[in-house]
Protein backbone atom coordinates (compact mmCIF):
# COMPACT_ATOMS: atom_id res chain seq x y z
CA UNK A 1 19.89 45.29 145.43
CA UNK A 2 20.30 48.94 146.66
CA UNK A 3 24.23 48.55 146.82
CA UNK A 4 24.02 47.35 143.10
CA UNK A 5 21.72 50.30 141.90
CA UNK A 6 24.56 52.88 143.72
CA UNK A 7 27.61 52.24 141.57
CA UNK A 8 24.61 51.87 138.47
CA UNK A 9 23.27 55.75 139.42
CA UNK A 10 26.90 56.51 139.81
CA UNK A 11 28.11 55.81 136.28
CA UNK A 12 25.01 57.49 135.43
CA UNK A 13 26.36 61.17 136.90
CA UNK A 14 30.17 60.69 135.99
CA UNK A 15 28.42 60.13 132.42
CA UNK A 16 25.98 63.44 132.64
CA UNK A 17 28.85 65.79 133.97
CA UNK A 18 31.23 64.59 131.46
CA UNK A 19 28.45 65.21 128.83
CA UNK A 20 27.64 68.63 130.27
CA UNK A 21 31.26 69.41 129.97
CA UNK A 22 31.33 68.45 126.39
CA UNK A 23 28.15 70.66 125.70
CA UNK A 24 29.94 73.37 127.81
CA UNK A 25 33.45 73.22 125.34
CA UNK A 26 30.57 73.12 122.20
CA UNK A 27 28.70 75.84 123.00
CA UNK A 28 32.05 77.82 123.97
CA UNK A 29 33.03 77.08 120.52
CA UNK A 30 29.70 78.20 118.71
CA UNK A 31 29.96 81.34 119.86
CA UNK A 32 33.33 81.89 118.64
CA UNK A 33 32.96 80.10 115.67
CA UNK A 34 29.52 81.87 115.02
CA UNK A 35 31.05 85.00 114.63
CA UNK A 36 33.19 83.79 111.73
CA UNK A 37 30.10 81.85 110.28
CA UNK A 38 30.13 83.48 106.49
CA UNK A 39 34.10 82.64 106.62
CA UNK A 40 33.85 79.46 107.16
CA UNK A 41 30.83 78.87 104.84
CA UNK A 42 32.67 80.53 102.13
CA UNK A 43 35.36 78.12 102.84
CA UNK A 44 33.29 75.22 103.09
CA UNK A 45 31.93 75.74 99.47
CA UNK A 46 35.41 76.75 97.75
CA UNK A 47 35.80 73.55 96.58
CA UNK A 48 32.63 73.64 94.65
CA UNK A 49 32.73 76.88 93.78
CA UNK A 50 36.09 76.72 92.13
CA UNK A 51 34.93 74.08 89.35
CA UNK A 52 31.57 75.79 88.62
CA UNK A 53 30.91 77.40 85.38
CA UNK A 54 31.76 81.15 85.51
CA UNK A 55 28.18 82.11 85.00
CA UNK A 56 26.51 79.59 88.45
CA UNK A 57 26.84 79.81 91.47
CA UNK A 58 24.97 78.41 94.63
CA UNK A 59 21.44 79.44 95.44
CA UNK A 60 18.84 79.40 98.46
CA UNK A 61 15.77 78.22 97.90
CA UNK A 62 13.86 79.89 100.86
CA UNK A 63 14.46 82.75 102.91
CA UNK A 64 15.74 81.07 106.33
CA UNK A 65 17.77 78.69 104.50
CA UNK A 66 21.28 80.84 104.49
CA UNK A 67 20.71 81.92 108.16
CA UNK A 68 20.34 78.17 109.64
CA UNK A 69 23.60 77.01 106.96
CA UNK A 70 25.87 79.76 109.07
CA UNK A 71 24.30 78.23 112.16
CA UNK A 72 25.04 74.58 111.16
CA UNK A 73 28.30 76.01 110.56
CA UNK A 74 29.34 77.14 113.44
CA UNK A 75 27.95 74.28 115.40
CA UNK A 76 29.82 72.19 113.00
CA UNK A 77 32.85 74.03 113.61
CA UNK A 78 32.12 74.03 117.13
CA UNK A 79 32.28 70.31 117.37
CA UNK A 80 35.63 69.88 115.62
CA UNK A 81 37.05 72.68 117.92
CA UNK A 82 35.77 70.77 120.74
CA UNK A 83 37.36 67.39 119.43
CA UNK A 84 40.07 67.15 122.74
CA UNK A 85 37.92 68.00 124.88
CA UNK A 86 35.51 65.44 123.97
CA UNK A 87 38.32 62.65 123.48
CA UNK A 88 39.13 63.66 127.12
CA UNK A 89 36.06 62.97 128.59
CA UNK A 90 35.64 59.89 126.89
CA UNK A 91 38.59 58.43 128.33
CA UNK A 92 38.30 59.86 131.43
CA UNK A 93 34.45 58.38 132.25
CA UNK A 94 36.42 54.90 130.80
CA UNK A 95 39.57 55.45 132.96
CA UNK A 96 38.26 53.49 135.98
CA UNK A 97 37.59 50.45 134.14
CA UNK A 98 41.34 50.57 132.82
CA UNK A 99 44.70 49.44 134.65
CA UNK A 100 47.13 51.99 136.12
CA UNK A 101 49.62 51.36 133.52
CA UNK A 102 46.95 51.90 130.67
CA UNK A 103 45.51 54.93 131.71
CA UNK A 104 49.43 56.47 130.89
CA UNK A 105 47.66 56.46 127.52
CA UNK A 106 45.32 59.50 128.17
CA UNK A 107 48.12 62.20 126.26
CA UNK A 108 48.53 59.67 123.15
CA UNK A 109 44.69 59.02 122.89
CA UNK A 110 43.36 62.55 123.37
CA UNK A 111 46.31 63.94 120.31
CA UNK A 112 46.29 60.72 117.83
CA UNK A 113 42.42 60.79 117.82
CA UNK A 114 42.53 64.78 117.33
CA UNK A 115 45.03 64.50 114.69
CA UNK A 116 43.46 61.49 112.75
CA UNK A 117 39.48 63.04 112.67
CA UNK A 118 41.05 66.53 111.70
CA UNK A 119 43.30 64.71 109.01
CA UNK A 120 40.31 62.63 107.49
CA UNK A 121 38.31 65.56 106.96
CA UNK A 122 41.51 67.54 105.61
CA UNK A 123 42.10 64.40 103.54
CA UNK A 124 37.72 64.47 101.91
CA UNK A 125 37.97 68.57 101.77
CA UNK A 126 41.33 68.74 99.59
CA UNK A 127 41.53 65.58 97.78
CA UNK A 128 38.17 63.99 97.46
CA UNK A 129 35.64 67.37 96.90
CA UNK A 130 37.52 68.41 94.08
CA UNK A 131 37.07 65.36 91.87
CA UNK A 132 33.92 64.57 93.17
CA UNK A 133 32.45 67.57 92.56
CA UNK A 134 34.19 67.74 89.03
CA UNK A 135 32.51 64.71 88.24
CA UNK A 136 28.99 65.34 88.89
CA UNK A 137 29.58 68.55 87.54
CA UNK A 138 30.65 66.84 84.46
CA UNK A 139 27.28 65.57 83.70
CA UNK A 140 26.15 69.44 82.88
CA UNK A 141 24.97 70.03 79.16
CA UNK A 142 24.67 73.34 77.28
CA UNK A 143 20.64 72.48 77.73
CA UNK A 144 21.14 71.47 81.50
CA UNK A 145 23.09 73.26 84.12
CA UNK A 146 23.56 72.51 87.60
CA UNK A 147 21.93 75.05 90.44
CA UNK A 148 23.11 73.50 93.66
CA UNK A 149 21.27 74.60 96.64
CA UNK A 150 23.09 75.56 99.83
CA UNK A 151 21.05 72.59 101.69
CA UNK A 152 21.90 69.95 99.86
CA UNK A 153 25.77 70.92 99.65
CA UNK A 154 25.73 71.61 103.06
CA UNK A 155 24.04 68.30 104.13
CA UNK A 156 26.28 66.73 100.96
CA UNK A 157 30.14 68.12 102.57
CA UNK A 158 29.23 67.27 106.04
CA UNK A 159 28.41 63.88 105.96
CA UNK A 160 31.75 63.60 103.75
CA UNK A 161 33.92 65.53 105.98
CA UNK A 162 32.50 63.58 109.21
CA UNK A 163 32.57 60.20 107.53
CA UNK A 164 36.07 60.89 106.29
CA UNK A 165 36.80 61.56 110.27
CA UNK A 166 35.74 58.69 111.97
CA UNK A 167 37.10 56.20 109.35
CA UNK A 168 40.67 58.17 110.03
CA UNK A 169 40.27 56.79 113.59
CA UNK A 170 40.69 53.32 112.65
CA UNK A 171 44.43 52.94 113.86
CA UNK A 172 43.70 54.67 117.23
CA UNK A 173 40.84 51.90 118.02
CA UNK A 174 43.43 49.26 116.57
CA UNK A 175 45.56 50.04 118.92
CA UNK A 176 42.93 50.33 121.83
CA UNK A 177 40.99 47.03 120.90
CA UNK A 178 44.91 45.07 120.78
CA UNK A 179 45.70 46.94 124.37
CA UNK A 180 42.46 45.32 125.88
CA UNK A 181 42.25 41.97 124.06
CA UNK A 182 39.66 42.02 121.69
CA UNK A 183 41.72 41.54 118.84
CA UNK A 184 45.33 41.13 117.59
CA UNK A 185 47.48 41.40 114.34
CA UNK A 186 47.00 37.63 113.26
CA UNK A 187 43.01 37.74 113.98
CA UNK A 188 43.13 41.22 111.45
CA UNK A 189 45.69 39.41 108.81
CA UNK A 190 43.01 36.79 108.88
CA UNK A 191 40.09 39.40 108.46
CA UNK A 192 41.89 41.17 105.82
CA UNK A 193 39.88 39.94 103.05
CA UNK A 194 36.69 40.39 104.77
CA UNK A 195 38.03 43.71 105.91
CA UNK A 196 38.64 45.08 101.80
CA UNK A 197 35.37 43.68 101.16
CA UNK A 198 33.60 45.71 104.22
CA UNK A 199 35.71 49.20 103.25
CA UNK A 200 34.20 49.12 99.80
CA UNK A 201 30.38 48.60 101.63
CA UNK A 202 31.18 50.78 104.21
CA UNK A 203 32.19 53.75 101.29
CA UNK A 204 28.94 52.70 99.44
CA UNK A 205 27.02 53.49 102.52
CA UNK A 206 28.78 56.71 103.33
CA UNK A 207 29.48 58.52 100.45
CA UNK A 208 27.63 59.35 97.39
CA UNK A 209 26.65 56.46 94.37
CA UNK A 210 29.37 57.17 92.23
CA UNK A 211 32.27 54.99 91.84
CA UNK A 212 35.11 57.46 92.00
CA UNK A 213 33.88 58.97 95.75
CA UNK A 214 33.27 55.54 96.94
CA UNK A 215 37.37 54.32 95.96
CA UNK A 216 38.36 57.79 97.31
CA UNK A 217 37.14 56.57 100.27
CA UNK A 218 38.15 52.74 100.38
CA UNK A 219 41.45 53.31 99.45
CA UNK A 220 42.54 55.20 102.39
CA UNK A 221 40.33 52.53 104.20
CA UNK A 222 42.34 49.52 102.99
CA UNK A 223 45.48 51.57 104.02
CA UNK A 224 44.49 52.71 106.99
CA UNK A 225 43.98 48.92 107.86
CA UNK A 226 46.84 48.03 107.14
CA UNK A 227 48.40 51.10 109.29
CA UNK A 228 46.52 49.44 111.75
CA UNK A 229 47.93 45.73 111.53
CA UNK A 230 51.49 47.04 111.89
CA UNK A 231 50.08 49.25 114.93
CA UNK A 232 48.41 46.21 116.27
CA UNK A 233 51.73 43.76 116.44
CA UNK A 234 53.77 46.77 118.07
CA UNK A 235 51.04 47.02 120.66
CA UNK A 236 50.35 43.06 121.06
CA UNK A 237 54.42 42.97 121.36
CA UNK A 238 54.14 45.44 124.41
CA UNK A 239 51.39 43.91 125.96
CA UNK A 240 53.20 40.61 126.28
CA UNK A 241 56.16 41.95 127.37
């Protein structure tokens, strides 16, 4: 029983230093990214502030409320900055489980998931914000105007830009799940129905109730799935060779 427990507690520190560096590489990055906080923010909210009526603008409804935005910021900012790193230590506490000849992979992994979460986001900050934003905006009358709050735009973008992210990862765990077995390109031709069906839900879920953010979203999904079958048979091909 004790020999069991060691490898057990083992696991259990590899996973706590790897997390403590990932904290490490965050907080590194809040500090810098802190000091350009009011940058960023006003980068954040271009998208919205470039289809708002000359006359609005975005308010704060109580007095702490800009102060913890530019810290939300930064920690946001932070996080994305810290993306390697993080994709590092992933793999690296997972290494041991993998053959010699996978663990070549660590490069590839680490830069394709990098790439792909910083592309999603890019994709939701220049293509989706500005229609979505035009269209809720489009609901304004001369008798009611719209007086977003930084909180709820803040909470709003972020969920968007870090939805938009993961979903971007898709091909990378394609190619992961194919490498180890769990699935191949016939098995996701034969979910591909199911798999259209579960990217609308899935945008439902994630992004706001209106129609044209949710397709925004799904599109790329369906796409991106597709990326991902084509990824799958050059993998599967590999493996069996």
């Amino acid at each position: 029983m004790k020999d069991e427990k060691q490898p057990f507690i083992g696991h259990l520190e590899e996973l706590r230093r790897r997390l403590v560096i990932c904290a490490i590489a965050i907080g590194i990055g809040f500090v810098i990214s802190y000091i350009f906080s009011k940058q960023l923010f006003s980068l954040l909210i271009l998208p919205l502030t470039k289809v708002l009526p000359a006359e609005s603008s975005l308010i704060f409804t109580s007095l702490p409320e800009m102060f913890i935005a530019y810290i939300k910021v930064a920690l946001i900012a932070a996080i994305i900055l810290a993306i390697p790193i993080i994709f590092y230590e992933l793999w690296m506490f997972l290494a041991p489980a993998l053959y010699q000849r996978e663990k070549r992979y660590l490069i590839p992994f680490v830069s394709f998931s990098s790439i792909l979460f910083v592309a999603g986001s890019l994709f939701g900050y220049l293509v989706v914000f500005p229609y979505g934003f035009q269209f809720f905006l489009s609901f304004a009358t001369e008798d009611i105007q719209a007086l977003p709050s930084v909180k709820q735009y803040f909470s709003f973008a972020i969920r968007l830009l870090l939805a938009f992210g993961l979903v971007f990862e898709l091909p990378v765990v394609a190619f992961f799940m194919t490498k180890i077995g769990l699935i191949n390109p016939e098995s996701m031709k034969r979910f591909r129905k199911f798999a259209i069906l579960c990217s609308f839900i899935l945008s439902a879920i994630l992004t706001p109730p209106d129609v044209a953010t949710q397709i925004m979203m799904a599109l790329p999904l369906i796409v991106l799935y597709e990326v991902s079958i084509i990824i799958s048979k050059g993998a599967h091909r590999k493996k069996r060779e």
